[in-house]
C-alpha atoms as a PDB file:
ATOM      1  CA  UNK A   1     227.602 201.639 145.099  1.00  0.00           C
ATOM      2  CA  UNK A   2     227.757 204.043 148.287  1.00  0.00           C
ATOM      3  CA  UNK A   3     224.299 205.459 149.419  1.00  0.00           C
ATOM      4  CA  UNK A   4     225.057 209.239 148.765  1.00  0.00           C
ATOM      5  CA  UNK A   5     223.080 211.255 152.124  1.00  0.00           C
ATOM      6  CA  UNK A   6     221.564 214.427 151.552  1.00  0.00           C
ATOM      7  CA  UNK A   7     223.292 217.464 152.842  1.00  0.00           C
ATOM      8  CA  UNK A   8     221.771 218.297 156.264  1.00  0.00           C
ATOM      9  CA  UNK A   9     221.367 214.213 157.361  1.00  0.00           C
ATOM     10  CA  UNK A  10     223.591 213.361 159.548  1.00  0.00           C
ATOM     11  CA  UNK A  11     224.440 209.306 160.620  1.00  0.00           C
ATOM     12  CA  UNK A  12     223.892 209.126 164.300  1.00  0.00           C
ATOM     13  CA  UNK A  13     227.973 208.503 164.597  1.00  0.00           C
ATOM     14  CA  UNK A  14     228.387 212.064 163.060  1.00  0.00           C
ATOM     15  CA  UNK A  15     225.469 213.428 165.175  1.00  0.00           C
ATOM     16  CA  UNK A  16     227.152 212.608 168.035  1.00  0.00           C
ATOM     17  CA  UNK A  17     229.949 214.214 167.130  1.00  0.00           C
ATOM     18  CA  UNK A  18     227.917 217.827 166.013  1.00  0.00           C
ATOM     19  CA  UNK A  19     226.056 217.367 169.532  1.00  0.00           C
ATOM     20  CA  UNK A  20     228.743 216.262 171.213  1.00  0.00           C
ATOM     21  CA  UNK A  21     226.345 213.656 173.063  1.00  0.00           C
ATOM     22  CA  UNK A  22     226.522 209.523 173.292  1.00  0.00           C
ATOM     23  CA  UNK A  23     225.060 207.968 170.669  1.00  0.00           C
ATOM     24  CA  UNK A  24     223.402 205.475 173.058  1.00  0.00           C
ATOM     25  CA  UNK A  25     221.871 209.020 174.464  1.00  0.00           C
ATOM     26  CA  UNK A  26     220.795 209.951 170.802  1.00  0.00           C
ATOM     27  CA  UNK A  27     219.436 206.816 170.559  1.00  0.00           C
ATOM     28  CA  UNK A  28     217.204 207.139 174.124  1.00  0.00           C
ATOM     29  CA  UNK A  29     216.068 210.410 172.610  1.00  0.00           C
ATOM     30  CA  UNK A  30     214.941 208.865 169.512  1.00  0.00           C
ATOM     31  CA  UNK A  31     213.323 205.788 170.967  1.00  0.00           C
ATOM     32  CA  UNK A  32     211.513 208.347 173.861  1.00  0.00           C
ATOM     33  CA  UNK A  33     209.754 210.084 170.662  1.00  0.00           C
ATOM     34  CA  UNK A  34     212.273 213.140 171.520  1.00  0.00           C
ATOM     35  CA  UNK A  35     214.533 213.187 168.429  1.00  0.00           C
ATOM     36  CA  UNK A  36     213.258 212.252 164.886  1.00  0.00           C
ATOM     37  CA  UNK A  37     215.400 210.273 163.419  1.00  0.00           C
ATOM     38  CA  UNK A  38     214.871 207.761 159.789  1.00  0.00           C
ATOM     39  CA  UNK A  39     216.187 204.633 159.052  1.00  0.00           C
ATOM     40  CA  UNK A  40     218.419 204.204 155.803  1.00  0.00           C
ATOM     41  CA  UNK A  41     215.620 201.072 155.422  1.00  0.00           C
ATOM     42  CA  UNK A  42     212.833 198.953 157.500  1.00  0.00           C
ATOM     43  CA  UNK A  43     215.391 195.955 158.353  1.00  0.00           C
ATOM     44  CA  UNK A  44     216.312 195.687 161.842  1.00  0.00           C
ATOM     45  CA  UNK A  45     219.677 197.628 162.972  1.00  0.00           C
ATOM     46  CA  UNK A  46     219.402 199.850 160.142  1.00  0.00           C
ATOM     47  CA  UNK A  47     221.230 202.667 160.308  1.00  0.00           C
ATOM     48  CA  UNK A  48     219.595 205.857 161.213  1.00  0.00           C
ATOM     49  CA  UNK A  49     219.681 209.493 159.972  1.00  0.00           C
ATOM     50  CA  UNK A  50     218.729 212.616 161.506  1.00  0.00           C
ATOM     51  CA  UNK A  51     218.617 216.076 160.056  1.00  0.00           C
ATOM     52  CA  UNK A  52     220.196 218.033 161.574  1.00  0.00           C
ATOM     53  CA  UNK A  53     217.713 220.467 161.777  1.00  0.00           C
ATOM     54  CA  UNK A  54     216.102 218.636 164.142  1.00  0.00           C
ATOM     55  CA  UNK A  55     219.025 217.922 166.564  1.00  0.00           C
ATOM     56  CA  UNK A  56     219.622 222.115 166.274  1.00  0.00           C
ATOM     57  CA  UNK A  57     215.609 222.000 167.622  1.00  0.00           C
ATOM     58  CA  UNK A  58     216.311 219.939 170.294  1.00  0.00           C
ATOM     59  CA  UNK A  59     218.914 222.256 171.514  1.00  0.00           C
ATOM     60  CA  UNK A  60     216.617 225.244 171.209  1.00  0.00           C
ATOM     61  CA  UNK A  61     214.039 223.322 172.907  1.00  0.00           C
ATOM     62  CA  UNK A  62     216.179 223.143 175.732  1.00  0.00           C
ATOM     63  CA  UNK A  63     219.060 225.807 176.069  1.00  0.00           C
ATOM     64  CA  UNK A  64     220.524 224.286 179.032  1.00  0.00           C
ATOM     65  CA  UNK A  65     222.011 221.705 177.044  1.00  0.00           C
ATOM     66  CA  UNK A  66     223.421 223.771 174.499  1.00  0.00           C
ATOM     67  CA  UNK A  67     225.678 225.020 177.161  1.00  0.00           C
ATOM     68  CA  UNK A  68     227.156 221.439 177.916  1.00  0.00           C
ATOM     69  CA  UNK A  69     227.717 221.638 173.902  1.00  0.00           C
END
């Protein structure tokens, strides 16, 4: 049975597609503390989600790189 994802969560593959960053740069942000991103569980190379609420903050937070977007 497929894990069904809120609407809004994005996997990091599909976040770096709306951001139009790496994902090895999504994942520096997260591991920095500068993106919030959830794991789908605790186990090591789990994969994450982020809302994508939060990657539309980080933008705000820094309008230069919405312009590279």
């Amino acid at each position: 049975m497929k894990t069904q994802i809120e609407p809004g969560w994005l996997s990091l593959p599909d976040a770096a597609t709306y951001t139009g960053l790496t994902e090895r740069t999504l994942r520096d942000r997260i591991g920095a503390g500068q993106l919030r991103a959830f794991r789908a569980n605790d186990k090591p190379g789990s994969h994450y989600r982020i809302r994508r609420s939060d990657l539309d903050a980080m933008f705000e937070a820094n309008p230069a790189q919405s312009a590279a977007r």
